[in-house]
C-alpha atoms as a PDB file:
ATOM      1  CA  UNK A   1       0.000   0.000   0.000  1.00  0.00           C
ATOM      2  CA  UNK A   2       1.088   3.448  -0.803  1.00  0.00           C
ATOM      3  CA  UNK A   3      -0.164   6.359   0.243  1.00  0.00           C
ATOM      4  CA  UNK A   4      -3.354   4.607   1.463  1.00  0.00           C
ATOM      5  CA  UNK A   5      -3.838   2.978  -2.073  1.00  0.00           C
ATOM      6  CA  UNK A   6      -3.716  -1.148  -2.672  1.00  0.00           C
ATOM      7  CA  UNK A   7      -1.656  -1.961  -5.712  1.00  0.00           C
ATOM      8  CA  UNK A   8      -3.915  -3.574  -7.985  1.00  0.00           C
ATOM      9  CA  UNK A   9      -4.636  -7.528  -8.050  1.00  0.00           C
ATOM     10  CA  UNK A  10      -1.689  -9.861  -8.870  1.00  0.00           C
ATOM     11  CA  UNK A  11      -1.981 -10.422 -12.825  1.00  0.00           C
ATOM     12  CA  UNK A  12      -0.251 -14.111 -12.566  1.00  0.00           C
ATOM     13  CA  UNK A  13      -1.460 -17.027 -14.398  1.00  0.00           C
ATOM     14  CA  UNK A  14      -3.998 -18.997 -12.184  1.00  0.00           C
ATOM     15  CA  UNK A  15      -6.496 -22.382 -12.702  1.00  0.00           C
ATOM     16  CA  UNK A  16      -8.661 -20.587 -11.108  1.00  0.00           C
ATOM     17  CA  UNK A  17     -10.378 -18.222 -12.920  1.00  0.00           C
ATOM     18  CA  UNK A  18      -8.896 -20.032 -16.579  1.00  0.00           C
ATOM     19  CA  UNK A  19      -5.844 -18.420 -17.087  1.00  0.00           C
ATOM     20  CA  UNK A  20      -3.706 -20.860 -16.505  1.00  0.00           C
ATOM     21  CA  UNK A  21      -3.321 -23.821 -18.678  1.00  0.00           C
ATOM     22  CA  UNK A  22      -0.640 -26.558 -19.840  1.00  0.00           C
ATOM     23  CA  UNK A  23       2.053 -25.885 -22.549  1.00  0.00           C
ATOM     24  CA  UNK A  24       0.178 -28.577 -24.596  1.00  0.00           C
ATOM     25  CA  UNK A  25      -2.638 -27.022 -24.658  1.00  0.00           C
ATOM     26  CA  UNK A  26      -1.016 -23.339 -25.671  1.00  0.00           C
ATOM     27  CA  UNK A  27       1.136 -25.107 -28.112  1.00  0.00           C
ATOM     28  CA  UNK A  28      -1.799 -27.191 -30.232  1.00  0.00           C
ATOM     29  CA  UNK A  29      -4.067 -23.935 -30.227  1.00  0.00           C
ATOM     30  CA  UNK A  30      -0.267 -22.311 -32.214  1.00  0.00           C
ATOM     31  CA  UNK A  31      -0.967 -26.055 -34.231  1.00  0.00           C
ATOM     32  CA  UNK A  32      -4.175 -25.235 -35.006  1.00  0.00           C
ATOM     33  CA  UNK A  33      -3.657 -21.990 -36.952  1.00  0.00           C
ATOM     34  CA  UNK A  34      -2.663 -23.996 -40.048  1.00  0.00           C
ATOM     35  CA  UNK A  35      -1.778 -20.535 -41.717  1.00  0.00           C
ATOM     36  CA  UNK A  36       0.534 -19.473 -39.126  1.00  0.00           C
ATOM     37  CA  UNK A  37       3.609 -21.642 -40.616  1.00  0.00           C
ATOM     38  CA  UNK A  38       5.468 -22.278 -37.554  1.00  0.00           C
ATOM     39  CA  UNK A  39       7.103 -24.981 -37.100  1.00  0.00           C
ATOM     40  CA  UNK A  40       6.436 -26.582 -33.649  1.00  0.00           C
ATOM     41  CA  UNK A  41       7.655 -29.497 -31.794  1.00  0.00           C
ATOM     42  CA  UNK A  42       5.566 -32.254 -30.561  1.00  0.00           C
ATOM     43  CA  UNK A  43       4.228 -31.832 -27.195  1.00  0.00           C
ATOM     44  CA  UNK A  44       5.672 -35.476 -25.955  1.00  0.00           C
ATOM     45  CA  UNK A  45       8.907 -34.432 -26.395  1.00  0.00           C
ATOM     46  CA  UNK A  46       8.509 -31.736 -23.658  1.00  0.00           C
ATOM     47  CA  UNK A  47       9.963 -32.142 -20.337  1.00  0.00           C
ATOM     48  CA  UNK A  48       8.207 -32.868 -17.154  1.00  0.00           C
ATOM     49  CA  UNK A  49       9.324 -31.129 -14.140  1.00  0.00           C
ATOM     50  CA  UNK A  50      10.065 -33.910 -11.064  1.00  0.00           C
ATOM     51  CA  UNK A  51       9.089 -33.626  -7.312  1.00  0.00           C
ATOM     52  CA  UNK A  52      11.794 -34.451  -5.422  1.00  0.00           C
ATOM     53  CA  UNK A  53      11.120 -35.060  -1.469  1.00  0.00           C
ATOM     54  CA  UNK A  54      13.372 -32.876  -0.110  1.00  0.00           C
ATOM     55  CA  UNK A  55      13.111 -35.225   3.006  1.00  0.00           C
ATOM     56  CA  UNK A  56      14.413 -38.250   1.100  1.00  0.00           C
ATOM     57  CA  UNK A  57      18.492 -38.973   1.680  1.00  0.00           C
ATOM     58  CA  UNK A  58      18.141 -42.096  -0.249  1.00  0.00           C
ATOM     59  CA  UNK A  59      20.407 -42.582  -3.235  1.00  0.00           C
ATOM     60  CA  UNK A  60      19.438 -42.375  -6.071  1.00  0.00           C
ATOM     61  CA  UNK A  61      16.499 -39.699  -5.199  1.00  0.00           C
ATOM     62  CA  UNK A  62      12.913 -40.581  -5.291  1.00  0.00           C
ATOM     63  CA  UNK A  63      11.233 -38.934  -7.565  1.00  0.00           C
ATOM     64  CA  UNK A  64       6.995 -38.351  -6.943  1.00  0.00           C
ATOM     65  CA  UNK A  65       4.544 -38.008  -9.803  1.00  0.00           C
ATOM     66  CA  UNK A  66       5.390 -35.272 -12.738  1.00  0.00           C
ATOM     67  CA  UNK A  67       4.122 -32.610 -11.873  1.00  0.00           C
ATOM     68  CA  UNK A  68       2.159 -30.606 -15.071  1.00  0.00           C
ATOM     69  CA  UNK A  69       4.022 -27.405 -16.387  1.00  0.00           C
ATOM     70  CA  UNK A  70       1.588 -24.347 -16.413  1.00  0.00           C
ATOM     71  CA  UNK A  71       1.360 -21.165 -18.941  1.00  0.00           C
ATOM     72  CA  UNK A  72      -0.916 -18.825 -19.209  1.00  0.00           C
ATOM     73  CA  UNK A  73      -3.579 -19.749 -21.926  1.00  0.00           C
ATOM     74  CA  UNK A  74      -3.823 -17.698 -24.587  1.00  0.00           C
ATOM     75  CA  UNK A  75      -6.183 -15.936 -26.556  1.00  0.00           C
ATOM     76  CA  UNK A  76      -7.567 -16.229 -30.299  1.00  0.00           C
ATOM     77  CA  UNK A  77      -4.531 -14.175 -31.590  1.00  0.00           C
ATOM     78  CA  UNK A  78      -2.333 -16.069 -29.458  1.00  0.00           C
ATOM     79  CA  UNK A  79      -1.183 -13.680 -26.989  1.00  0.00           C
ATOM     80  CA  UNK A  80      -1.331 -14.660 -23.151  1.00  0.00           C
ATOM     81  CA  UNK A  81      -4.228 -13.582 -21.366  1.00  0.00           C
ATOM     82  CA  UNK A  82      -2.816 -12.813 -17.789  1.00  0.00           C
ATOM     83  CA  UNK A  83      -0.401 -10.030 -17.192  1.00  0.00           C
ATOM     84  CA  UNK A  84      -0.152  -6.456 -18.260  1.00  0.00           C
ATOM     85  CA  UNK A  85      -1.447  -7.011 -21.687  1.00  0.00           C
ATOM     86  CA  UNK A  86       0.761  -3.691 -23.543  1.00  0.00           C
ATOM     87  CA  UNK A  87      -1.604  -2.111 -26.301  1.00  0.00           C
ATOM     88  CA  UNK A  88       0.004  -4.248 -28.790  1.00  0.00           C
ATOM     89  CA  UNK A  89      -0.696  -7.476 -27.116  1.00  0.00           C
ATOM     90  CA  UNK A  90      -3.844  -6.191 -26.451  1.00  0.00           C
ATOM     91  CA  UNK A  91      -4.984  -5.235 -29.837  1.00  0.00           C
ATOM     92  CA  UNK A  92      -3.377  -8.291 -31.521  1.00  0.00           C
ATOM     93  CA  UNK A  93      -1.357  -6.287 -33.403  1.00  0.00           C
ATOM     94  CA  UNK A  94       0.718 -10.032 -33.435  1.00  0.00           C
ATOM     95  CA  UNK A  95       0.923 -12.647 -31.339  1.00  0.00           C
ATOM     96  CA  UNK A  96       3.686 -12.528 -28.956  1.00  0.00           C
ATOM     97  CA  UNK A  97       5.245 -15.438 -27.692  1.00  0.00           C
ATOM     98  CA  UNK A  98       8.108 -16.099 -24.803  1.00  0.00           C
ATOM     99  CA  UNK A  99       9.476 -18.989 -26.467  1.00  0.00           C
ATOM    100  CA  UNK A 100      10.710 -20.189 -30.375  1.00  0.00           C
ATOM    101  CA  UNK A 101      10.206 -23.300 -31.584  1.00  0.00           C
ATOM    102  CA  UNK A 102      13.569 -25.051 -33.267  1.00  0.00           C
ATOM    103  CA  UNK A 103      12.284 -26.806 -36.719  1.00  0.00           C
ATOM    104  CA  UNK A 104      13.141 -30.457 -36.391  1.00  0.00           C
ATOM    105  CA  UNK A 105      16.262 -31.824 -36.969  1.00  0.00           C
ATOM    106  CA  UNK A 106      16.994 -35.824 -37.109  1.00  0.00           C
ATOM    107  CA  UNK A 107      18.987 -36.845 -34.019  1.00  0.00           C
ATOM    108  CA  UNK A 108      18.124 -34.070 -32.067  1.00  0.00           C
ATOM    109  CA  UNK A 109      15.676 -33.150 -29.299  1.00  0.00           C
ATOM    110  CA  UNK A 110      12.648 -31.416 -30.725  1.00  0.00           C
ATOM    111  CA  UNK A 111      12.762 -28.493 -28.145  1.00  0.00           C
ATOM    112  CA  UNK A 112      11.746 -24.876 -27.478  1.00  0.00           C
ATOM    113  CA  UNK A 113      13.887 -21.817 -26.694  1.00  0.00           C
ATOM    114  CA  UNK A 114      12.388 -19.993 -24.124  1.00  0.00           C
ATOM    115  CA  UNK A 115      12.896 -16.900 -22.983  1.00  0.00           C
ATOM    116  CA  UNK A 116      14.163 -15.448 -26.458  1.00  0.00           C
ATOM    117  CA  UNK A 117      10.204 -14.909 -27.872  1.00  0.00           C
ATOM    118  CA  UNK A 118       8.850 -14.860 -31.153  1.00  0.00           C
ATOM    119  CA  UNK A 119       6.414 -11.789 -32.786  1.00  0.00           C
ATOM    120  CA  UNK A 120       4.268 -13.830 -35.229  1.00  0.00           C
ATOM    121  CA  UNK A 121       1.646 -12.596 -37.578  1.00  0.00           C
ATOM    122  CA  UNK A 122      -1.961 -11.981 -35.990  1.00  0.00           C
ATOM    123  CA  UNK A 123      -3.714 -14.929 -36.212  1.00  0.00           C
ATOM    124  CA  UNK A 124      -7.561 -13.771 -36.836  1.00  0.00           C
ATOM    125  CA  UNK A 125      -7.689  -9.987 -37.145  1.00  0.00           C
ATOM    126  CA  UNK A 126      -9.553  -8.703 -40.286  1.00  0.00           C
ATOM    127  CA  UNK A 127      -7.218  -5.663 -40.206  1.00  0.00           C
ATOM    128  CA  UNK A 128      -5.234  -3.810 -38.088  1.00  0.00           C
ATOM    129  CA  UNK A 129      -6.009  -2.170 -35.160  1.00  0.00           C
ATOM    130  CA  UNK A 130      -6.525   1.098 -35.313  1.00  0.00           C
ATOM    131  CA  UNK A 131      -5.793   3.922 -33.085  1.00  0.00           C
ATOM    132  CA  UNK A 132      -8.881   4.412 -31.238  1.00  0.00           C
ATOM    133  CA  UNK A 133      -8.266   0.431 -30.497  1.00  0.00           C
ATOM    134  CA  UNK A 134      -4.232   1.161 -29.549  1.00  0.00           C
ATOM    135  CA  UNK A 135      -5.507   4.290 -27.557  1.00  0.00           C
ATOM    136  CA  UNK A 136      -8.693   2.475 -25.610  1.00  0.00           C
ATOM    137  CA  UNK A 137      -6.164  -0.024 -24.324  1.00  0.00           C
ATOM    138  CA  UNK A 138      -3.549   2.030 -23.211  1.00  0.00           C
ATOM    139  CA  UNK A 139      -6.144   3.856 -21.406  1.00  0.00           C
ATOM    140  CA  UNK A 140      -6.816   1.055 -19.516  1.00  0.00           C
ATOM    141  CA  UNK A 141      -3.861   0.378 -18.471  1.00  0.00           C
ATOM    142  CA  UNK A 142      -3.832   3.744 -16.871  1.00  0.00           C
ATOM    143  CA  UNK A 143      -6.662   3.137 -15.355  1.00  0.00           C
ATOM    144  CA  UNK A 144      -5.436   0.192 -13.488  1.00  0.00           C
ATOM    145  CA  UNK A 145      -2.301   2.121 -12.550  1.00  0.00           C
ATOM    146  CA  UNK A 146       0.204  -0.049 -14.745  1.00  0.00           C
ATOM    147  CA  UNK A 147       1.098   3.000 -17.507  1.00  0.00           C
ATOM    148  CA  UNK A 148       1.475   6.519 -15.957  1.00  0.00           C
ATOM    149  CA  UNK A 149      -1.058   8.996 -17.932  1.00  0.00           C
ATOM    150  CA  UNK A 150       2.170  10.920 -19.139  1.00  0.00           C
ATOM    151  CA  UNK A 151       3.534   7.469 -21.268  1.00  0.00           C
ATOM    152  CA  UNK A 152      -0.021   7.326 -22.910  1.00  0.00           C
ATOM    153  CA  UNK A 153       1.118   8.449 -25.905  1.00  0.00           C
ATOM    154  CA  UNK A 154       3.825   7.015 -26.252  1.00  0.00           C
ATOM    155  CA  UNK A 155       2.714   3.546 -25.921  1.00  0.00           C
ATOM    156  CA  UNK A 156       0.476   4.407 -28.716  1.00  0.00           C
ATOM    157  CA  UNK A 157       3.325   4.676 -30.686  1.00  0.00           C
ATOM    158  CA  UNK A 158       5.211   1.962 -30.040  1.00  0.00           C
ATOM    159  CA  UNK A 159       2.659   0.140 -30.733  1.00  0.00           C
ATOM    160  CA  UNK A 160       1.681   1.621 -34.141  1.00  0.00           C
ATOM    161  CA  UNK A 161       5.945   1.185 -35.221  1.00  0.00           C
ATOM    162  CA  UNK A 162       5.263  -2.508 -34.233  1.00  0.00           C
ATOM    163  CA  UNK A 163       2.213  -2.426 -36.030  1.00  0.00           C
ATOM    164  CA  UNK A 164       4.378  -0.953 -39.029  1.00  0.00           C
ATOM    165  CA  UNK A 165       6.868  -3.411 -38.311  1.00  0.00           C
ATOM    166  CA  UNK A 166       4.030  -6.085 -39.036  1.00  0.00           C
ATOM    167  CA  UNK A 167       2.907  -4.857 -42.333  1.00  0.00           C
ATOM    168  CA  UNK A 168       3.758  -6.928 -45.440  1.00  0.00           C
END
């Protein structure tokens, strides 16, 4: 709390309320845009994070059941649906992942590489957003206290150069 204000709720990924979901699930909805022409791995040859009993001192370690990897779940254009959605993510300007996929290669792992991201084409706009869209959603995000009213405008534009950026 500052100044007698709560900061606004937590944005995280949660079952809960649907905005959390497994990686399978985020990556066949990316499968199921047949036009988007990325090449993704299959899902099986993800890994499964182990729970290790932190208790055990046997050796070799016993391991308990996998437990299931969660994302947030994505949207129609493909862009997550928790967080601070910026006006670009917002409009679907593209669909903006956190991870690329690696196109296959015999006698390798078919993996992703997180943490570098991808910017791929919007998956079911009719057009581009346009500035009343760009402008209503970085309004919002003033109103919820995540963009100060000053950087208004210029989230606007960074989102219309990446909106350039997209253009054929």
């Amino acid at each position: 709390m500052c100044a007698g204000i709560d900061p606004e709720p937590s944005r995280i990924p949660r079952q809960a309320d649907g905005t959390a979901t497994t990686r399978e699930k985020v990556l066949a909805a990316f499968r199921d845009a047949s036009t988007r022409g990325a090449a993704l791995p299959d899902v099986e040859h993800l890994p499964w994070t182990p729970e290790i009993d932190p208790g055990s001192t046997t050796w070799p370690l016993d391991l308990g059941q996998p437990l299931v990897a969660l994302v947030s779940a994505v949207d129609a254009s493909g862009n997550e649906v928790a967080g601070i959605r910026l006006p670009a993510v917002a409009t679907a300007v593209a669909a903006y992942t956190g991870w690329n996929p690696r196109v296959h290669v015999d006698g390798l792992p078919d993996v992703l590489y997180e943490l570098i991201g991808s910017r791929l084409p919007a998956w079911t706009q009719a057009g581009p957003p346009d500035d009343a869209a760009l402008r209503a959603a970085a309004r919002a995000l003033v109103a919820d206290r995540f963009l100060l009213p000053e950087d208004l405008e210029l989230a606007v534009t960074q989102a219309r150069s990446q909106l350039r950026e997209h253009r054929p």
